[in-house]
Protein backbone atom coordinates (compact mmCIF):
# COMPACT_ATOMS: atom_id res chain seq x y z
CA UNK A 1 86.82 99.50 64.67
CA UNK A 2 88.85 101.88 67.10
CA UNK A 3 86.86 104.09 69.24
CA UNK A 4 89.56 106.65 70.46
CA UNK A 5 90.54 109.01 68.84
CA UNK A 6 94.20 110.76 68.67
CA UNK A 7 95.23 112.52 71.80
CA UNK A 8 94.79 116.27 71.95
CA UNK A 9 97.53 118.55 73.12
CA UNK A 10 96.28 118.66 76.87
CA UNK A 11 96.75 115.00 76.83
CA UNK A 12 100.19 114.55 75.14
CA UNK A 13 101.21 118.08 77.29
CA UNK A 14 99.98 114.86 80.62
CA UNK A 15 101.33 111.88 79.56
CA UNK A 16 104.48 113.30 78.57
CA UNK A 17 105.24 116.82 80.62
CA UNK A 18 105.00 120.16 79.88
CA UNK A 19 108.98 119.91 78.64
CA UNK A 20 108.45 117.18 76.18
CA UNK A 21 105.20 117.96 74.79
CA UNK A 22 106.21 121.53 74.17
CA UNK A 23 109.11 120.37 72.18
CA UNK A 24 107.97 120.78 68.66
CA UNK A 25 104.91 118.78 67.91
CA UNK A 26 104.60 115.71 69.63
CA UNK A 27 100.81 115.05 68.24
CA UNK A 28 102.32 115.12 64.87
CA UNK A 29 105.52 113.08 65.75
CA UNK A 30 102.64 109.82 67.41
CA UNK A 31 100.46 110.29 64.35
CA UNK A 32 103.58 110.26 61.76
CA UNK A 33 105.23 107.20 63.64
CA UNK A 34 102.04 105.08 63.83
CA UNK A 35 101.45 105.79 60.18
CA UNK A 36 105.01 104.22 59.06
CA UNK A 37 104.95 101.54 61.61
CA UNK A 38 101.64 100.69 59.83
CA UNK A 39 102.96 101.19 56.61
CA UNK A 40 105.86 98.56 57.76
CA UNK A 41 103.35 96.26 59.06
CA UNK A 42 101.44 96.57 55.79
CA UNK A 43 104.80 96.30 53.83
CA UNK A 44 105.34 92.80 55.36
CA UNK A 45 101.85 91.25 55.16
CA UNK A 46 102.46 92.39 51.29
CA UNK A 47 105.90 90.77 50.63
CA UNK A 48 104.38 87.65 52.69
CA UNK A 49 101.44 87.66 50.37
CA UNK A 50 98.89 87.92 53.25
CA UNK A 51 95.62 89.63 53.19
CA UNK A 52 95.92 93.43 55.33
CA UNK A 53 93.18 91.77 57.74
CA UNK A 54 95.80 88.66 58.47
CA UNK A 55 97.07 89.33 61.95
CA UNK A 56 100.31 90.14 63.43
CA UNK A 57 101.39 88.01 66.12
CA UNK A 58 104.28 90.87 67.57
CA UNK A 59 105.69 94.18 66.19
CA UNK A 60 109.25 95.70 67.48
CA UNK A 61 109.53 99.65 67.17
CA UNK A 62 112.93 100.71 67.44
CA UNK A 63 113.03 104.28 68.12
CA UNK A 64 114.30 107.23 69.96
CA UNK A 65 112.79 107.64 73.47
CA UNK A 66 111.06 110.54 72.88
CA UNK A 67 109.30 109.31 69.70
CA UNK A 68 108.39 106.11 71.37
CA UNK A 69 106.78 107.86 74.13
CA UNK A 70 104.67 109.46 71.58
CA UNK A 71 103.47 106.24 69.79
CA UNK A 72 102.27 104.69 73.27
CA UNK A 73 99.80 107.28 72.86
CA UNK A 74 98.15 105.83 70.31
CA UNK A 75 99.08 102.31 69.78
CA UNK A 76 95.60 101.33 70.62
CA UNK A 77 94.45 102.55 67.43
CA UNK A 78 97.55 101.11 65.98
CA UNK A 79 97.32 97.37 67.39
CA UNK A 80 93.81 98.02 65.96
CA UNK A 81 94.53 98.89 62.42
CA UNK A 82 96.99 96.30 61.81
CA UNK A 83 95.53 93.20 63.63
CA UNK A 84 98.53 93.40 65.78
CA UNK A 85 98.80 91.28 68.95
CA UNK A 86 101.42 93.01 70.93
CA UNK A 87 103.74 95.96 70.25
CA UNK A 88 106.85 96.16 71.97
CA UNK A 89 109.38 99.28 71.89
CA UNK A 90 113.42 99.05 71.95
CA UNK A 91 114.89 102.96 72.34
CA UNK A 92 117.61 103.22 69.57
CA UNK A 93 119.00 105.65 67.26
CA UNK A 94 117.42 105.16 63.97
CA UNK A 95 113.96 104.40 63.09
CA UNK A 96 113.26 100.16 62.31
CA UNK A 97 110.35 98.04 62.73
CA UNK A 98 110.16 94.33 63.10
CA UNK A 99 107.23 92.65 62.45
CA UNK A 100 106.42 88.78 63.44
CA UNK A 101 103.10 87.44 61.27
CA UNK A 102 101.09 85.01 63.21
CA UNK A 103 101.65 81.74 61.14
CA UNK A 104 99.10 80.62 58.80
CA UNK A 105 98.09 77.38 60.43
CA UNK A 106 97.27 79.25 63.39
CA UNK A 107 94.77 81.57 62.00
């Protein structure tokens, strides 16, 4: 159960500067990136035949720096709504996720 919700503009417009956060949309770009880094945490617990509750032991976003700022905002709710363990950011040029399952003898 999360108990934050998303960030409102007044708190994107703080964590990331007037410049940034007035740059087109940055509470869409966190909520859009969380929702396919889920979906790609989702994707792998699939092809791995693993329940969605199974956790994740470490996730990799690869990302531009400007999205990735976004997504700290809410990776909270993320780590949250994919059992995930730690989530750990590498600024690149396309969009890619990694994602490590925790093995199933340690569950």
């Amino acid at each position: 159960m999360h108990l934050a919700g998303w960030p409102d503009e007044d708190e994107l417009t703080a964590a990331l500067g007037d410049a940034q956060a007035a740059d087109a949309g940055l509470e869409d770009t966190a909520l859009d990136l969380a929702a396919d880094v889920l979906k790609e945490v989702r994707k792998a617990k699939s092809q791995a035949q693993r329940p969605m509750r199974a956790p994740v032991a470490r996730v990799v976003v690869h990302d531009t720096a400007r999205r990735l700022a976004a997504l700290q905002l809410g990776t909270d709710d993320l780590r949250q709504a994919g059992s995930i363990a730690a989530i750990d950011t590498v600024v690149a040029e396309e969009f890619a996720v990694e994602v490590e399952l925790v093995r199933e003898a340690e569950q």
